[in-house]
Each structure stands twice: as structure tokens, then as C-alpha cells.
N, C-alpha and C. Protein backbone atom coordinates (compact mmCIF):
# COMPACT_ATOMS: atom_id res chain seq x y z
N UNK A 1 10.98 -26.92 -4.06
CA UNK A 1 11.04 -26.01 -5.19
C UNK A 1 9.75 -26.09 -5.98
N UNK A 2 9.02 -24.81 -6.05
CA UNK A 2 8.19 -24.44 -7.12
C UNK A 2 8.00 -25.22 -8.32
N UNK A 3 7.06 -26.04 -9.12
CA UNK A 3 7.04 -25.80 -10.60
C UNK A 3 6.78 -24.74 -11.03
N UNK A 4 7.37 -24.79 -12.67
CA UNK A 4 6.96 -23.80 -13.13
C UNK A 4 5.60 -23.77 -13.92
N UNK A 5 4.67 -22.66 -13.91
CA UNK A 5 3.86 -23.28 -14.55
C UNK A 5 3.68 -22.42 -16.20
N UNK A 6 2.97 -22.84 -16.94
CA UNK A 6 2.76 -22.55 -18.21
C UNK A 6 1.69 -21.92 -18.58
N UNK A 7 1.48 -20.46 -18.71
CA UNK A 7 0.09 -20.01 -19.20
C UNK A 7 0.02 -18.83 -20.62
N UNK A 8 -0.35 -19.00 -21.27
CA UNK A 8 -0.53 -17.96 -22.71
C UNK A 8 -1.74 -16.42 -22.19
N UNK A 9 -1.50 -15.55 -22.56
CA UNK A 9 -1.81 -14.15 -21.81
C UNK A 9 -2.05 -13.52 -23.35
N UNK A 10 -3.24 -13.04 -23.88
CA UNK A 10 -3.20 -12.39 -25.07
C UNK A 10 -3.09 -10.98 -24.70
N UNK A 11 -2.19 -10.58 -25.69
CA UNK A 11 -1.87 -8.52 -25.82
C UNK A 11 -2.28 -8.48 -26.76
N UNK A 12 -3.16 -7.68 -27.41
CA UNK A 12 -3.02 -6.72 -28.42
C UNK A 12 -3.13 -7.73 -29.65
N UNK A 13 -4.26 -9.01 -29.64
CA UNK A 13 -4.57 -9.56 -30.68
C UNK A 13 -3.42 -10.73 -30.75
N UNK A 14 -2.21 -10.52 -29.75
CA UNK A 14 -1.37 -11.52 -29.65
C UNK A 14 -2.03 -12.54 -28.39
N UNK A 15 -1.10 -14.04 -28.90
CA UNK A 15 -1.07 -14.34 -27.92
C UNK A 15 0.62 -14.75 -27.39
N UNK A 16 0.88 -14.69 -25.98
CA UNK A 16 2.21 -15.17 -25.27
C UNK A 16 2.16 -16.23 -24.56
N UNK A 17 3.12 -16.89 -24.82
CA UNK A 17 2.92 -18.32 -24.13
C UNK A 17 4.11 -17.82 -23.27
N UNK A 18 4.28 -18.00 -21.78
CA UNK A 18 5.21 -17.85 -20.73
C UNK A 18 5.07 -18.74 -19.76
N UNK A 19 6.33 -19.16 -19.31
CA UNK A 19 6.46 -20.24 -18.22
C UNK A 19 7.33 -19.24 -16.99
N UNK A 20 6.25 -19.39 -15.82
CA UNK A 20 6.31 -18.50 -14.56
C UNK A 20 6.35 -19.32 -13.50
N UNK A 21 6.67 -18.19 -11.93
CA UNK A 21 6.66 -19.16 -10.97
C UNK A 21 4.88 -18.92 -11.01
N UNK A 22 3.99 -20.30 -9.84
CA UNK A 22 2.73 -19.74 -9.78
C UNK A 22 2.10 -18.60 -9.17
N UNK A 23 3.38 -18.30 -8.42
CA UNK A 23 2.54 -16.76 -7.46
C UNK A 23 3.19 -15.66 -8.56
N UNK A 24 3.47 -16.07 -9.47
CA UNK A 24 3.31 -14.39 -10.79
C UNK A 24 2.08 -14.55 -11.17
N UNK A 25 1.11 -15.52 -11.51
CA UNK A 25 -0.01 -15.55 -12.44
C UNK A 25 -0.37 -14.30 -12.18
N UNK A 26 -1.33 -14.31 -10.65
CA UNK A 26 -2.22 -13.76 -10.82
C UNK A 26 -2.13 -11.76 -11.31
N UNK A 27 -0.82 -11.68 -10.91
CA UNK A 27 -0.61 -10.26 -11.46
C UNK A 27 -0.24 -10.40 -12.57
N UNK A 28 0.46 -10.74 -13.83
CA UNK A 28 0.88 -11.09 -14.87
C UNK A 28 -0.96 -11.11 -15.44
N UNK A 29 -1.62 -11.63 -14.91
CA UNK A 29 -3.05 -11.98 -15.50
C UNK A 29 -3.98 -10.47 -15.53
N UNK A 30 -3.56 -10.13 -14.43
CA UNK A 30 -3.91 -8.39 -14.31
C UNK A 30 -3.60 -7.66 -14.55
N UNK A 31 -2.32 -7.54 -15.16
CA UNK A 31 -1.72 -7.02 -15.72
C UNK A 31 -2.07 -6.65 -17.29
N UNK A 32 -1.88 -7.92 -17.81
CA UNK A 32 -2.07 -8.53 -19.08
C UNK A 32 -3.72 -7.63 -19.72
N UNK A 33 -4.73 -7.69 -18.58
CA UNK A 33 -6.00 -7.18 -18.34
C UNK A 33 -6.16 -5.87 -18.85
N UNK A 34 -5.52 -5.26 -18.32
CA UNK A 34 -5.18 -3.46 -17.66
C UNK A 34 -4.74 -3.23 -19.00
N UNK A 35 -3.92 -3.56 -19.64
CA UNK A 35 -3.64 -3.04 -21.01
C UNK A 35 -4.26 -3.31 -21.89
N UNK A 36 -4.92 -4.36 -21.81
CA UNK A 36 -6.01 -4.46 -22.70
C UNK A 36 -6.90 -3.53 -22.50
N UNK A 37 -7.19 -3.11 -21.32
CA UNK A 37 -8.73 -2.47 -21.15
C UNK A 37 -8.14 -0.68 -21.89
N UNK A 38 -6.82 -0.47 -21.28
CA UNK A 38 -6.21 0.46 -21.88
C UNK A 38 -6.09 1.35 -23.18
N UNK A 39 -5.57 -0.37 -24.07
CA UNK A 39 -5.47 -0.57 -25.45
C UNK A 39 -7.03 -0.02 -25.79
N UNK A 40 -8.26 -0.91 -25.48
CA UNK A 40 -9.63 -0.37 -26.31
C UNK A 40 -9.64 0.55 -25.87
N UNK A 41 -9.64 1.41 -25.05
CA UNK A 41 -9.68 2.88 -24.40
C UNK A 41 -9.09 3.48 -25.58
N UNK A 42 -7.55 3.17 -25.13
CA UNK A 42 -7.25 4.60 -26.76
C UNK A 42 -7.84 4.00 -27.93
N UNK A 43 -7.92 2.93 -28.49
CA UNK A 43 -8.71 2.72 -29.45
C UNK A 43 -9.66 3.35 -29.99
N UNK A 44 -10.75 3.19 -29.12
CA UNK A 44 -11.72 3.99 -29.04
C UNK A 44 -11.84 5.57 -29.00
N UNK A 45 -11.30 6.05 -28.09
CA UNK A 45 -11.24 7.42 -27.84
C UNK A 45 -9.94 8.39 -28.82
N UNK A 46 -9.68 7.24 -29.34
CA UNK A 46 -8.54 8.47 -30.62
C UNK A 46 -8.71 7.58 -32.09
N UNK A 47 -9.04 6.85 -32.20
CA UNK A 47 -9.12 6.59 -33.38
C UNK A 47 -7.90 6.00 -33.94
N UNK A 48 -6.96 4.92 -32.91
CA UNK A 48 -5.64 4.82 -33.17
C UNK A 48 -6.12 2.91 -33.44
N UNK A 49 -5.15 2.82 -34.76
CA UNK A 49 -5.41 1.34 -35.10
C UNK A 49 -4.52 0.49 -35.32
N UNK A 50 -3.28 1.14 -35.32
CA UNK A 50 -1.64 0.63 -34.79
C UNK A 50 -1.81 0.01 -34.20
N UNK A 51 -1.57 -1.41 -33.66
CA UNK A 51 -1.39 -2.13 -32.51
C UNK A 51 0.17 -1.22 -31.83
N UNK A 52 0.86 -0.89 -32.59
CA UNK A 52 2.13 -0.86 -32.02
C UNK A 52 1.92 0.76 -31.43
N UNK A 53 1.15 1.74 -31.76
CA UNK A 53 0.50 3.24 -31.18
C UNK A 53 -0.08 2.97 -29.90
N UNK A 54 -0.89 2.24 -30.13
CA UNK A 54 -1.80 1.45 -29.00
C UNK A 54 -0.89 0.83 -27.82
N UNK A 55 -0.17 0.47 -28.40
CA UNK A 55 0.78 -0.40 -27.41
C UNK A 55 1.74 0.44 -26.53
N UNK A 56 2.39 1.57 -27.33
CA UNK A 56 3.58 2.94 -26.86
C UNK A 56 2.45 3.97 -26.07
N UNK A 57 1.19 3.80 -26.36
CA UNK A 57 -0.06 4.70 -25.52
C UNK A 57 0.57 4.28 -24.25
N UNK A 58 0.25 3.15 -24.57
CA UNK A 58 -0.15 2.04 -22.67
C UNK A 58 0.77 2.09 -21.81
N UNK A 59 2.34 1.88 -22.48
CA UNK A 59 3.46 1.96 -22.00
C UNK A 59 3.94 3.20 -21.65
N UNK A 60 3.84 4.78 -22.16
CA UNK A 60 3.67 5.38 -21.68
C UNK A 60 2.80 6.03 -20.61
N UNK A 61 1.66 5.24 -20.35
CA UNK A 61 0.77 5.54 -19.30
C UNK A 61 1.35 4.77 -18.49
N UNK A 62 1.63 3.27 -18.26
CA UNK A 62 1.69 2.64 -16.98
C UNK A 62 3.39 3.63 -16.70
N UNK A 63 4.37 3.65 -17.28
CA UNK A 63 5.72 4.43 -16.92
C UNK A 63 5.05 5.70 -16.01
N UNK A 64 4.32 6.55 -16.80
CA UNK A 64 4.27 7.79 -15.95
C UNK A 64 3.65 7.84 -14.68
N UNK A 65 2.62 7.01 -14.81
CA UNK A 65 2.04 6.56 -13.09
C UNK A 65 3.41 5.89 -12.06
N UNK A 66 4.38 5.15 -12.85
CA UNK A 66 5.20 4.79 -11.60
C UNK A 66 6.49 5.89 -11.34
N UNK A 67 6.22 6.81 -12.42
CA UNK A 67 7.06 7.50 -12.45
C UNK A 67 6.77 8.52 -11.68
N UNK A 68 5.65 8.84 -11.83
CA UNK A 68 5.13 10.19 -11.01
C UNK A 68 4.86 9.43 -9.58
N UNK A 69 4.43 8.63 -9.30
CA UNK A 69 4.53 7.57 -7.80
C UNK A 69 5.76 7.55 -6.97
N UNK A 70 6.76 7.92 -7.83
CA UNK A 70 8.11 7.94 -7.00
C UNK A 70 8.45 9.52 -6.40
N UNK A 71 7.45 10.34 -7.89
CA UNK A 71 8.11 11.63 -6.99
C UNK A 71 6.58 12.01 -6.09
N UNK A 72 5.86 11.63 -6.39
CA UNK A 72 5.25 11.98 -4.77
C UNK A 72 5.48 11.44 -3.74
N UNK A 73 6.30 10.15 -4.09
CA UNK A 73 6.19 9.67 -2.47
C UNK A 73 7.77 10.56 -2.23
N UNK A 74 8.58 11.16 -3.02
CA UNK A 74 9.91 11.58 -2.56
C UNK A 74 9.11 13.16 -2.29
N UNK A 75 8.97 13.38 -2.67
CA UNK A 75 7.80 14.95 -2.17
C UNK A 75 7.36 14.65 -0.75
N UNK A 76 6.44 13.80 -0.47
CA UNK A 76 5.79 13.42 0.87
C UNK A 76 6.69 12.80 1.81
N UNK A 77 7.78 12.37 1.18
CA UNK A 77 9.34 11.77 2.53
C UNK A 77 9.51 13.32 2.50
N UNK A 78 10.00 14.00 2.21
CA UNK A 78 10.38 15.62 2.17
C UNK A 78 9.74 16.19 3.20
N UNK A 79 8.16 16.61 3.10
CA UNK A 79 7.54 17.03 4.14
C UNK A 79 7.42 16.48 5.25
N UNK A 80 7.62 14.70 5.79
CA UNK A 80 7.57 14.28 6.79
C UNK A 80 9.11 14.38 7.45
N UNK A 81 9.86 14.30 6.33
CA UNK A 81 11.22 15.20 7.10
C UNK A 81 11.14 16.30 8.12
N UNK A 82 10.59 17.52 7.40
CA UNK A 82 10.96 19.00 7.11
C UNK A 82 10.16 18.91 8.79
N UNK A 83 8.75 18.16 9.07
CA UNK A 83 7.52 18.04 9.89
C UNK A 83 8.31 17.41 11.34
N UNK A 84 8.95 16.31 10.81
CA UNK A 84 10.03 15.67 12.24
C UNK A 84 11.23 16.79 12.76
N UNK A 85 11.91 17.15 11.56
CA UNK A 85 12.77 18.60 12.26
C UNK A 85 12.13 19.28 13.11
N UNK A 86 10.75 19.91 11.96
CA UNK A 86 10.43 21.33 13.55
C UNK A 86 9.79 20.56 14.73
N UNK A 87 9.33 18.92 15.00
CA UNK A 87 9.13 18.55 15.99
C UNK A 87 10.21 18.64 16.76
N UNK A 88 11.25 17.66 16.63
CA UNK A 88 12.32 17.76 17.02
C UNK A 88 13.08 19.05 17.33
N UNK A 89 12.96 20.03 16.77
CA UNK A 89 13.33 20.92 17.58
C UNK A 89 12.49 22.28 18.58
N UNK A 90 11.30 21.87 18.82
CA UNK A 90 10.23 21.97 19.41
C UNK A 90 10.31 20.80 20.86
N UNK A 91 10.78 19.94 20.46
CA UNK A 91 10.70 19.00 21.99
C UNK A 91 12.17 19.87 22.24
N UNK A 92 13.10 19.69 21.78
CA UNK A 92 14.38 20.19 22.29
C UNK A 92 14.57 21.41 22.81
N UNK A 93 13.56 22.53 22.24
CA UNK A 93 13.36 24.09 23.15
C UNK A 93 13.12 23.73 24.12
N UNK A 94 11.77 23.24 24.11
CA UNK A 94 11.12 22.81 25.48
C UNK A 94 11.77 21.75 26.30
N UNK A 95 12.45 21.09 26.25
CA UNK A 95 13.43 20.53 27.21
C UNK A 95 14.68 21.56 27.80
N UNK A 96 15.04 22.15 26.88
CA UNK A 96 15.81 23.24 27.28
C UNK A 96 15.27 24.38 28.11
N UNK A 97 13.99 24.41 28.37
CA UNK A 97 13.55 25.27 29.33
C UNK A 97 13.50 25.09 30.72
């Protein structure tokens, strides 16, 4: 069994102290990153000084990327459907001939 290990991750002028398994760090650490880089982004580019604006920015950006990630990949299962039917019934004419 794993230890757990102990690492502090600053957000948004905070810091978090969290105890993880060790194979979360390194995404938890990139994670942690990405919103930061996020956070000064809108910062910067709107003039927003809310930590907590800043923070509902980010969270609405990372949601809609996984959100919109699900319907393209359910869009693109769709067409590889729709693409295996007319194969499938393209080998099956032609066997029937």
C-alpha cells in the first residue's frame, strides 16, 4: 500500500495543503498550474480583481471544454456509426450478388 503523500498547491493567492496518493501529484500540480495561468489571463485581459470572478471564469472554462469534449466525441461515435452501416450494408449487397 501506497503512502500518502503531503503537498500544498497555491490557487488564487491561496494556499492548499492536501494529502494524495503519489501518482495524483503530478496532475493535481498541472492542474493547479492551468488555472493559475488562466486566472492572470482573465485578470489581465478583463480587468477582473475578484479572486472569486476569476475563479467562476476558470471553472467555467475548464467545464465547457469537457463538456463540449463529450459532445464531439458523441457527434464523431454518430458518424462512425452512420459510416459502419453503409459499409455494412455495402459488403452485404455485394455478397448478395
Amino acid at each position: 500500500m501506497e503512502e500518502k503523500l503531503k503537498i500544498k498547491l497555491s490557487i488564487a493567492d491561496r494556499v492548499y495543503p492536501l494529502t494524495i496518493d503519489p501518482k495524483q501529484e503530478e496532475g493535481l500540480r498541472k492542474a493547479a498550474k492551468n488555472i493559475e495561468n488562466l486566472a492572470k489571463k482573465f485578470e489581465q485581459n478583463y480587468a477582473v480583481r475578484d479572486k472569486q470572478d476569476v475563479l467562476a471564469m476558470c471553472a467555467l472554462q475548464f467545464a465547457s471544454k469537457i463538456e463540449q469534449g463529450g459532445i464531439d466525441r458523441s457527434e464523431n461515435a454518430k458518424t462512425a456509426i452512420e459510416r459502419l452501416k453503409a459499409l455494412d450494408e455495402l459488403v452485404y449487397s455485394k455478397l448478395g450478388e
